[in-house]
Structure formats: structure tokens, C-alpha cells
Protein backbone atom coordinates (compact mmCIF):
# COMPACT_ATOMS: atom_id res chain seq x y z
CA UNK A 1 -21.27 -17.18 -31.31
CA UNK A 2 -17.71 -17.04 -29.21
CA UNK A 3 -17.21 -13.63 -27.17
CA UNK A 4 -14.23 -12.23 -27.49
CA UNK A 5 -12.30 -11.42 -24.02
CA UNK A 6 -9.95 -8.86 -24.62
CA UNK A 7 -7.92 -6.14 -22.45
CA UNK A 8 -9.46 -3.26 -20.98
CA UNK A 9 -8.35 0.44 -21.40
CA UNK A 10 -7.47 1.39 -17.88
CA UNK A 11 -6.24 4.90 -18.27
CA UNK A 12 -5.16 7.35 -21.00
CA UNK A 13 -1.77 6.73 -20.00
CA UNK A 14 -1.39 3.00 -20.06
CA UNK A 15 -0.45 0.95 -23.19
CA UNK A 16 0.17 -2.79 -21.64
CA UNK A 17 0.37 -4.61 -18.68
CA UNK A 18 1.05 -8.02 -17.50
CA UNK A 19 -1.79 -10.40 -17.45
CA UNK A 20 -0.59 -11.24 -13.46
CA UNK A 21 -3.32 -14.44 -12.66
CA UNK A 22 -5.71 -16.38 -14.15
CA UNK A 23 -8.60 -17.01 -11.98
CA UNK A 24 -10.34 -19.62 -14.39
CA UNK A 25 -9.03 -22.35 -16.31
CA UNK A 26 -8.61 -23.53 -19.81
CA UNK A 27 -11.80 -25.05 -21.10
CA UNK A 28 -13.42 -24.32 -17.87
CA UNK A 29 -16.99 -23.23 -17.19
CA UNK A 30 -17.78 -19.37 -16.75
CA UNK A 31 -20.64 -17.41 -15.77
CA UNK A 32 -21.35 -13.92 -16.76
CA UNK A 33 -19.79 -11.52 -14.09
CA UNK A 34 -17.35 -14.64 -12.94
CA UNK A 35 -13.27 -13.38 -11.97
CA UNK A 36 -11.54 -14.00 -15.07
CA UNK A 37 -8.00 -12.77 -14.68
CA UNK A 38 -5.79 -9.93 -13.11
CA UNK A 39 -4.25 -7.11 -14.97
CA UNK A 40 -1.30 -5.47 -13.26
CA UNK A 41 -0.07 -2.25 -14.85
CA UNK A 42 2.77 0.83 -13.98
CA UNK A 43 -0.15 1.81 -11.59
CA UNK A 44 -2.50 0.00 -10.76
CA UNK A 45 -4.18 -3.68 -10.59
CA UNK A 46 -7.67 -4.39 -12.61
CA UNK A 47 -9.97 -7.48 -12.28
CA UNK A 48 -11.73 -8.39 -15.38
CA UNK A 49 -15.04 -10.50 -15.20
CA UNK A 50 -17.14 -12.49 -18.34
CA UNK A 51 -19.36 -10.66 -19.89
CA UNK A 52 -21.12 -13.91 -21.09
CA UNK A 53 -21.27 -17.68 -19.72
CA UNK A 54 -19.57 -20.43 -21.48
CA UNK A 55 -16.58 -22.44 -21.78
CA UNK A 56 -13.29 -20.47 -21.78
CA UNK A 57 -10.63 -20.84 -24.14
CA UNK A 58 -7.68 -19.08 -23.39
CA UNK A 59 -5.48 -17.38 -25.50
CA UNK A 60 -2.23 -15.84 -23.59
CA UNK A 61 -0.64 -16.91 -20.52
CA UNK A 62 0.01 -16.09 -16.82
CA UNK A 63 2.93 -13.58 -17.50
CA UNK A 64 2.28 -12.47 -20.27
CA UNK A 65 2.11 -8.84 -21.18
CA UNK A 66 -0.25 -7.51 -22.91
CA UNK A 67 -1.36 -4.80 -24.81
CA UNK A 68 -4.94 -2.65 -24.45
CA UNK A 69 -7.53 -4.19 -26.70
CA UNK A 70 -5.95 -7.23 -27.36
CA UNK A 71 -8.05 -10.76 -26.98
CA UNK A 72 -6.43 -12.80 -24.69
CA UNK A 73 -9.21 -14.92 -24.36
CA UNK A 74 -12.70 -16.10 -25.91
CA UNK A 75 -15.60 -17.40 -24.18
CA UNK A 76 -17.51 -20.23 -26.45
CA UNK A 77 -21.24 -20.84 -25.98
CA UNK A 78 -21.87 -23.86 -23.60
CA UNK A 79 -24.43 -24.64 -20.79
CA UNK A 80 -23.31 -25.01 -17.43
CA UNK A 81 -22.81 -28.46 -16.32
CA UNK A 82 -25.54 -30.45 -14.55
CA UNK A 83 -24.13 -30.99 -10.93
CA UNK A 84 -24.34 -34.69 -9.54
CA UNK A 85 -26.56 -35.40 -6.72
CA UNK A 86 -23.87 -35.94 -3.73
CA UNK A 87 -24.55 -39.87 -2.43
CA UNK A 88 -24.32 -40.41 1.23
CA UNK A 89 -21.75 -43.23 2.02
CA UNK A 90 -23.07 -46.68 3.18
CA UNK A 91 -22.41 -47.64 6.94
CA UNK A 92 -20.94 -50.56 5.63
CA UNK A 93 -18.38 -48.46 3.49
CA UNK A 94 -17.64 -46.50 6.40
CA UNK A 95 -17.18 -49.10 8.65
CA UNK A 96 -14.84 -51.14 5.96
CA UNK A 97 -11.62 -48.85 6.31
CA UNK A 98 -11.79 -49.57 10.15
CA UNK A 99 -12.03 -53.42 10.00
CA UNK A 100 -9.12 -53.37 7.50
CA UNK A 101 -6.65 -51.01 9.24
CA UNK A 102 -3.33 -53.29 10.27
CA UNK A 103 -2.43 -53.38 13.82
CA UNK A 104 0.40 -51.15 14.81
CA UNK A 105 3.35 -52.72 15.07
CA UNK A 106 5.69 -51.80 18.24
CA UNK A 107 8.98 -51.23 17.36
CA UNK A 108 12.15 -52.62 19.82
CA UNK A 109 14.05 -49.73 21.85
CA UNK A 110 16.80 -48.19 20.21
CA UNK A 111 20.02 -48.44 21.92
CA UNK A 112 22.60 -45.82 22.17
CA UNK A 113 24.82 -46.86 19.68
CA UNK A 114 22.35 -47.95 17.88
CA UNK A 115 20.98 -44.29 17.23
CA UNK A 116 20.43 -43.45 13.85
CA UNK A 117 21.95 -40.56 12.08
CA UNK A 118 20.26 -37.72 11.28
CA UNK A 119 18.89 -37.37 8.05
CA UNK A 120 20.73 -34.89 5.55
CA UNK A 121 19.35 -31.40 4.94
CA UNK A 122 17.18 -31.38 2.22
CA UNK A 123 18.55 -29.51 -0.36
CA UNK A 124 16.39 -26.51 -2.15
CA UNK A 125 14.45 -27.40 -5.18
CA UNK A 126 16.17 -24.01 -7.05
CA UNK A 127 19.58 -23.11 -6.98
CA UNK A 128 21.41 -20.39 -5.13
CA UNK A 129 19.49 -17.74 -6.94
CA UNK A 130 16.23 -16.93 -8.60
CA UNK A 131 15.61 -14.31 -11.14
CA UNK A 132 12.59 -12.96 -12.62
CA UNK A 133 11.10 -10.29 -14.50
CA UNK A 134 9.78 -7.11 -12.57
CA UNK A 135 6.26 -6.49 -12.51
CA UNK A 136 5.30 -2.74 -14.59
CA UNK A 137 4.75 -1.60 -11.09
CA UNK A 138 8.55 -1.90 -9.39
CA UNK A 139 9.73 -0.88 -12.63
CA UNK A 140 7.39 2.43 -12.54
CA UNK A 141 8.73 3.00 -8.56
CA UNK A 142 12.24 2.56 -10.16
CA UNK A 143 12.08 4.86 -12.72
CA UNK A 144 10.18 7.47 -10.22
CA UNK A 145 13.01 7.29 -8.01
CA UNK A 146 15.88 7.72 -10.01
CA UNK A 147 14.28 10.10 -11.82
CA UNK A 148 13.68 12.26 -8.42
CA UNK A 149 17.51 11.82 -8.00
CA UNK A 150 18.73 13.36 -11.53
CA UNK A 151 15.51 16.00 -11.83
CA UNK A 152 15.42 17.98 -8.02
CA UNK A 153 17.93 19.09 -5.97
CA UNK A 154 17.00 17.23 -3.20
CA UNK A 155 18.11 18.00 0.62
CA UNK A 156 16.76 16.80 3.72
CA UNK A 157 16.37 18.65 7.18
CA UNK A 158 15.54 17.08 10.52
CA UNK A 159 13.78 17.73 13.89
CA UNK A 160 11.97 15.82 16.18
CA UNK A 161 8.49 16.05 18.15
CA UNK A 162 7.10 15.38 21.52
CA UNK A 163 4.17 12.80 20.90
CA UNK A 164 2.63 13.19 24.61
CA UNK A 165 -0.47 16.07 23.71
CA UNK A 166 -1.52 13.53 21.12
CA UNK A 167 -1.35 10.26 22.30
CA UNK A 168 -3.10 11.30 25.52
CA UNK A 169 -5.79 13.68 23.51
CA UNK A 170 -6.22 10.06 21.15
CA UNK A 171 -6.42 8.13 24.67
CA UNK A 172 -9.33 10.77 25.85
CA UNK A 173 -11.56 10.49 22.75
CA UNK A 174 -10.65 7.30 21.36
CA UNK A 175 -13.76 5.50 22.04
CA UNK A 176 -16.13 8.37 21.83
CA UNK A 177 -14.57 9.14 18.45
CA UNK A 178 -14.78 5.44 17.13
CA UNK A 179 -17.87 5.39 18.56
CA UNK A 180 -19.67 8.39 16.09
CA UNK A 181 -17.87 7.94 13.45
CA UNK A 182 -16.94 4.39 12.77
CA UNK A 183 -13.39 4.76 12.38
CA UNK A 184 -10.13 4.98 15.08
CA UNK A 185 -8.47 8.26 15.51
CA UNK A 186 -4.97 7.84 14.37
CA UNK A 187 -1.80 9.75 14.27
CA UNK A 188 -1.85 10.17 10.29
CA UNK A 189 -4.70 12.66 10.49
CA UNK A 190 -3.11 14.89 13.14
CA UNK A 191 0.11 15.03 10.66
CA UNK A 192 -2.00 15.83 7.79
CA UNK A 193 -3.42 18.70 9.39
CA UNK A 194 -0.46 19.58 10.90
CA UNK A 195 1.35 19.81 7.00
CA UNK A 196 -1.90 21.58 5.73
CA UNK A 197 -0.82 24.45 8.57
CA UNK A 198 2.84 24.21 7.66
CA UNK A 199 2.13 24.44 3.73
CA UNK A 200 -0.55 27.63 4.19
CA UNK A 201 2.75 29.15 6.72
CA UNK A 202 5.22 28.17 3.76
CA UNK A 203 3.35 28.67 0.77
CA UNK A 204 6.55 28.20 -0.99
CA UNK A 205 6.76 24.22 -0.71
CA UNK A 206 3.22 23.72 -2.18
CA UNK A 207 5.14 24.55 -5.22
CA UNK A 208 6.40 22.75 -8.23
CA UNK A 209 9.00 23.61 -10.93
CA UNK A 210 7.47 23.10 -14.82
CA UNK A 211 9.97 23.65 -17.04
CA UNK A 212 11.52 27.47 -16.30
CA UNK A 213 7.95 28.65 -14.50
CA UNK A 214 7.31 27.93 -10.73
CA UNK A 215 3.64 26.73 -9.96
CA UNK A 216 1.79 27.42 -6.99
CA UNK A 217 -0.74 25.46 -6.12
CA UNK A 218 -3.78 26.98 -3.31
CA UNK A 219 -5.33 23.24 -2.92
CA UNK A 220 -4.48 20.72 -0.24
CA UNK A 221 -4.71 16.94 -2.04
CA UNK A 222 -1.90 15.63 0.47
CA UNK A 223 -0.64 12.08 -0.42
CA UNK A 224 -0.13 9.41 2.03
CA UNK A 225 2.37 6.63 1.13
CA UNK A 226 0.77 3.10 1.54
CA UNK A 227 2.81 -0.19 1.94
CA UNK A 228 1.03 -3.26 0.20
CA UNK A 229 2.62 -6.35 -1.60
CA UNK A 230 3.06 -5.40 -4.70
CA UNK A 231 4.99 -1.89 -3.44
CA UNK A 232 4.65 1.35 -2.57
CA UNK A 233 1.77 3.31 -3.60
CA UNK A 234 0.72 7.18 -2.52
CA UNK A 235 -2.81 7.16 -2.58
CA UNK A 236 -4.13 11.21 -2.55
CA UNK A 237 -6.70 12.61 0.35
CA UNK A 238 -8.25 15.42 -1.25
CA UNK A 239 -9.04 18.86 -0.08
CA UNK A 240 -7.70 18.14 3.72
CA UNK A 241 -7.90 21.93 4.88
CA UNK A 242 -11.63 21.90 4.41
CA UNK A 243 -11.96 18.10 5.91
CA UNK A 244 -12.33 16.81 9.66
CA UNK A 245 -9.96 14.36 11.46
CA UNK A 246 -13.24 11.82 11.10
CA UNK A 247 -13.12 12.58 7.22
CA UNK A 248 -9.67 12.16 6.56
CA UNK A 249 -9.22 9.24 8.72
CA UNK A 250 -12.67 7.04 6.57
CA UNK A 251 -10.62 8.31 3.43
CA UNK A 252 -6.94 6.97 4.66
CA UNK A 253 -9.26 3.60 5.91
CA UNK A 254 -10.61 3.13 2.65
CA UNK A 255 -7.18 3.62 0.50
CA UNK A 256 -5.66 1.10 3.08
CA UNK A 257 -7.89 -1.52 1.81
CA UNK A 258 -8.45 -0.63 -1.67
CA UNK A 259 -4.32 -0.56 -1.78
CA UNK A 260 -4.37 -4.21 -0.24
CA UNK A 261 -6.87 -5.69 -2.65
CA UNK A 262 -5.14 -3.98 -5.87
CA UNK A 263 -8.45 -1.91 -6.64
CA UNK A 264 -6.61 1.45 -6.10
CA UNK A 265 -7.68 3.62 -8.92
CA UNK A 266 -5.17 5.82 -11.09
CA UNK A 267 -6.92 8.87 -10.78
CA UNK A 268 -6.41 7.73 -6.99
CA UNK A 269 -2.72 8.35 -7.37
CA UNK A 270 -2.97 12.03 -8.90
CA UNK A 271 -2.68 15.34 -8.27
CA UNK A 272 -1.27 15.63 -4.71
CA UNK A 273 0.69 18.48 -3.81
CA UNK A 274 2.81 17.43 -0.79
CA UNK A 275 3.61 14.14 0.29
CA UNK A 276 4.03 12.14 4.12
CA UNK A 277 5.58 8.79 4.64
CA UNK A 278 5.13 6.63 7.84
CA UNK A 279 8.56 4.34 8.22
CA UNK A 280 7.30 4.46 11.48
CA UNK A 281 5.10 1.62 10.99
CA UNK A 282 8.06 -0.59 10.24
CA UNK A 283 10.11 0.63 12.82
CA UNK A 284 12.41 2.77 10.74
CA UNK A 285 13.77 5.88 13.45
CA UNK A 286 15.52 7.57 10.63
CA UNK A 287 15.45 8.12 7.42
CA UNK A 288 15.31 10.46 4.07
CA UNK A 289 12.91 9.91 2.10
CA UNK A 290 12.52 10.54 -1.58
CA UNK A 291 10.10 13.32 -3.16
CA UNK A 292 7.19 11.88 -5.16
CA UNK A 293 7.73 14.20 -8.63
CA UNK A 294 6.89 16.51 -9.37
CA UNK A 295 6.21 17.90 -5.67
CA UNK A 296 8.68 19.65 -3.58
CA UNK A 297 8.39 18.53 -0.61
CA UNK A 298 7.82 14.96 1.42
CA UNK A 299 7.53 14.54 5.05
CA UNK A 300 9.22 11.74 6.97
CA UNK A 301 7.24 10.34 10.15
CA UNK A 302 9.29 7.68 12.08
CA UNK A 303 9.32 5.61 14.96
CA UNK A 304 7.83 6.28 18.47
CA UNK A 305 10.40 5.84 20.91
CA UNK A 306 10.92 7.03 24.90
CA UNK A 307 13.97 9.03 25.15
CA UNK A 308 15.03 11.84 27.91
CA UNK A 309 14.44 15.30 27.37
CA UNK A 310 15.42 18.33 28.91
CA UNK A 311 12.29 20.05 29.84
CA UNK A 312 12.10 23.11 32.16
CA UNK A 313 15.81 22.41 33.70
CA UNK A 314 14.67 18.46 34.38
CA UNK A 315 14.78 15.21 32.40
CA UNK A 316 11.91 13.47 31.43
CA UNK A 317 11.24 10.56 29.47
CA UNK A 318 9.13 11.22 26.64
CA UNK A 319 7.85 9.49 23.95
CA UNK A 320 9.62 11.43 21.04
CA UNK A 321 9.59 11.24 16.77
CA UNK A 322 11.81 12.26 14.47
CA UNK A 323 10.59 13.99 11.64
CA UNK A 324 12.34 14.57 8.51
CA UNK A 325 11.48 17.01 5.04
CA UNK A 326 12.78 16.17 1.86
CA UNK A 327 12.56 19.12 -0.22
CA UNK A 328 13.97 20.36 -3.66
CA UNK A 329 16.30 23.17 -3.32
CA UNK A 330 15.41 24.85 -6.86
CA UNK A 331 12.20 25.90 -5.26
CA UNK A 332 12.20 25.67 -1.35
CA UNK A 333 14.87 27.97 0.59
CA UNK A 334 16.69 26.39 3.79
CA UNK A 335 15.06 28.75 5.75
CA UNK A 336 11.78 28.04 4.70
CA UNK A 337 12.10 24.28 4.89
CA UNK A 338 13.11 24.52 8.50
CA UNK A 339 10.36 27.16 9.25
CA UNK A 340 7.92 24.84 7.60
CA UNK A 341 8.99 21.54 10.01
CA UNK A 342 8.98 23.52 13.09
CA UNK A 343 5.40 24.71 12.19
CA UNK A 344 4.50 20.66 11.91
CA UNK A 345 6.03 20.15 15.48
CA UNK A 346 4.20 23.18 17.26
CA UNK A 347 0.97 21.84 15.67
CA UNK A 348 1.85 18.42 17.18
CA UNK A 349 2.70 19.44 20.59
CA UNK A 350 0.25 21.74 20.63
CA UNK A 351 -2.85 19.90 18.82
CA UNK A 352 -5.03 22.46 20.19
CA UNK A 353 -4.08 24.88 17.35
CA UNK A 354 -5.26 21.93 14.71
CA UNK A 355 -8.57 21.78 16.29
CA UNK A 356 -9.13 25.57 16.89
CA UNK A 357 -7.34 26.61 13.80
CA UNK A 358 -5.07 28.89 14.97
């Protein structure tokens, strides 16, 4: 009897999605727990295997979208196909290609004037432009960003940090640190500790506007914007205040991949109170970025870059960041959004008060 193959509910949220690939082909062979296709939603990618070997008969495209429950393919009862003892080629066969390859020929010199044109620049097989549909995800992260736009009053305030204390404390434990815990000590975990500080010193931006009440929140699930090739997602690390450096970096590893190989989960993508966003990493030294509704508040890490300083009455090169908050004005003061970004700097130039808490 012929299995149905039909879409999986992927969250209470989700209606459809867009049936992105097809790993197997039409009439083709499958064995139960085989890759059958990828389902790309508003937030999130799913791989869906066979439940049952036999010969697949598909019933919707590459493109297509798709609604929850529906059968886009069925699986018919078939054994797999004997596979052909591979034969060993004959000496003589191998030897026949050699005996019958044509001499090369030499060709005459060209002479100057002689030279032959160059050939024409192929032309490209599509016209000047392309167009084609955008997959639920952009269209989610357009509709999240416009909608930040018309729903906060958003402002941005700027400062910038001195990066020596913790690139030279990173330098000192690096390898002892990688060493125990399996994981390198980067910069990301210093600035989520740092913004765990700031929002417990400005309780005020762990805040959210629902409706006409104001909600505080007393939890730290701090998201951390990851770049892949489908687009921007903001995985959450949960409960950071009560989590080491060694803990928060394994978590921010294991998003990274997870992110790159579409298995991010949605409940991944929920509940964080604060946000931080690294155009650092692409070489961005400036920028505002966007708040992540409904929070109130989204740090901006940038670029690493030697500039001079005044320090003590003398110049010194440095190797300085600019950091930037994005906050929404309904709920989060001037004063307190400046308070809370000089609270991140201190703890970054100082990252003795991250690791003795004070």
C-alpha cells in the first residue's frame, strides 16, 4: 500500500512554506529515513526523511508552496534494486584508447599580421535582469523591519570602546581556555556579559511596550544576530547572567552551525529580551541597527580598527570599536540609554568587573 508523504506541522504559527529542494527524484528509489526534500518557512528550514522504502512519486514541485498537511508526495511499495557487480576493464581495453589516439599535429607560427582577433565576449545566457519570488524568510525580515520603523520610536546613540584589556586577557587564556573547554574565547561573550551588567544598571531597556502596559522582564535570554545564506536570523542564548563565558560561547558555537545548516529551531528564535549585532564581522565601522520587536533595545558592535587616542595627556594608538544602541523612545529615556552604553564600555575596558561581578 502507497505511503502518503505529506508536510509537517513545524510550529503553531506556521501555515505554508515553500517546498525549497528536492533531494530525491521522480520514480527514484528511497529508503526509510532517506533526505526527501527541504521545507523553508517565515522561520526556519526543515528536512523531511521517508518513513518507508519504495519508489517515489512526486506530487508538487521545487518552488512550490505548500500548505501543512498537504501530500506532496507518495512513496509506492518497491524493492530496492539489485546493484551490478562492477567488471574490471580488460588490459586490452585499456590499452586500445592509447594505440588509437592521433598524433598531434604541429601547427605553423603565426605571424604578426597574421594574429587572430580576439574572440567576442560571450554574451549572458539571461538578460539584463533576473527576478524571482522571495523566499517566506526575506519576506518575514521585511515585514519585521518595516514594521520596527512604523511601531517604535526608534533613536540611536553612539560611543566607542578601547578593545586592549580584552584582546590581551583573550591572548593570555586563549589556549588554556580552548584547551578545558573545547571552544575559543571570543569577543561575543565578553559583550553579552557586558549587556547583562548594563540591562541589571538600566532595568528600564529590558522592557517592552504591550499595548498601553509596559513589561518588565527580570530574565536575561539575550539574542545574537547570525549571518547565514538564506538571511539574518537572531538565535536566543538563554539565561546569560547565571552562565559562564565557556557556556555562552558552546551555545553561540552551536547556533552558528545549526544557523548554517538551516536546522535552527523556532522556539530557537523566541523570547529574547535585548538584542546585539556584530557588523563587525563584515567590516561595517558604523552603523544603526534596527530593534528586533518587540524589544527595546539592540546593541551595535562594529569594526576593530587602530586609531589615536588621547590618554593621560599623550596619544596612543589603540585598537578602538564603536558601539551603537538602538532603542525605542516610548520606553527608554535618553539618559538612560546613554547610561546603559557607557556601563557596556566600562565592563569592556575593565573586564575585570565581568569576571568578579562587580
Amino acid at each position: 500500500m502507497s505511503m502518503e508523504v505529506k508536510v509537517p506541522a513545524v510550529g503553531e504559527s506556521i501555515s505554508s512554506g515553500i517546498l525549497s529542494v528536492w533531494h530525491k527524484k521522480d520514480g527514484e528509489h528511497v529508503a526509510s529515513g532517506d533526505l526527501l526534500f527541504t521545507l523553508e518557512t517565515d522561520k526556519v528550514s526543515t528536512e523531511v526523511t521517508a518513513a518507508e522504502s519504495g519508489l517515489l512519486r512526486l506530487q508538487a514541485a521545487e518552488g512550490d508552496e505548500v500548505k501543512i498537511g498537504q501530500t506532496v508526495a507518495v512513496i509506492e511499495p518497491a524493492e530496492a534494486p539489485a546493484q551490478a557487480p562492477e567488471k574490471a576493464p580488460s588490459k586490452a581495453k585499456k590499452s586500445e584508447p592509447a594505440a588509437k589516439a592521433p598524433a598531434k599535429e604541429i601547427s605553423p607560427p603565426v605571424k604578426p599580421v597574421e594574429a587572430t582577433p580576439p574572440p567576442a565576449p560571450a554574451k549572458p545566457a539571461e538578460g539584463r535582469q533576473t527576478r524571482k519570488k522571495l523566499s517566506p524568510l526575506r519576506r518575514k525580515i521585511a515585514t519585521q523591519l518595516v514594521m520596527a520603523q512604523h511601531n517604535a520610536a526608534i533613536l540611536t546613540t553612539f560611543n566607542e570602546c578601547d578593545m586592549t584589556s580584552v584582546m590581551q586577557l583573550r591572548k593570555e587564556m586563549q589556549e588554556e581556555f580552548t584547551k578545558k573547554h573545547s571552544v575559543k574565547l571570543g569577543f561575543m561573550s565578553f559583550f553579552i556579559k557586558a549587556t547583562v551588567d548594563a540591562l541589571k544598571a538600566v532595568p528600564s531597556i529590558n522592557a517592552r511596550m504591550d499595548g498601553e502596559e509596559l513589561v518588565v522582564n527580570h530574565y536575561f535570554d539575550i539574542g545574537v544576530a547570525v549571518g547565514t545564506d538564506r538571511g539574518l536570523m537572531v538565535p536566543v542564548v538563554r539565561d546569560c547572567d547565571a552562565k559562564s563565558f565557556a557556556e555562552i560561547e558552546s551555545d553561540l558555537s552551536n547556533y552558528a552551525v545549526r544557523a548554517r545548516e538551516g536546522k535552527v529551531a523556532i522556539e530557537d528564535l523566541q523570547g529574547g529580551v535585548f538584542s546585539i549585532s556584530n557588523g563587525g564581522v563584515y567590516g561595517s565601522l558604523l552603523s544603526t541597527p534596527i530593534l528586533n520587536p518587540p524589544q527595546s533595545g539592540i546593541l551595535g558592535m562594529h569594526k576593530i580598527q587602530e586609531r589615536p587616542i588621547a590618554v593621560d595627556g599623550k596619544v596612543l594608538i589603540r585598537p578602538m570599536m564603536y558601539l551603537a544602541l538602538s532603542y525605542d523612545h516610548r520606553v527608554v529615556d535618553g539618559k538612560e540609554a546613554v547610561t546603559f552604553l557607557i556601563r557596556v564600555k566600562d565592563c569592556i575596558e575593565n573586564p575585570a568587573r565581568l569576571l568578579l561581578g562587580t
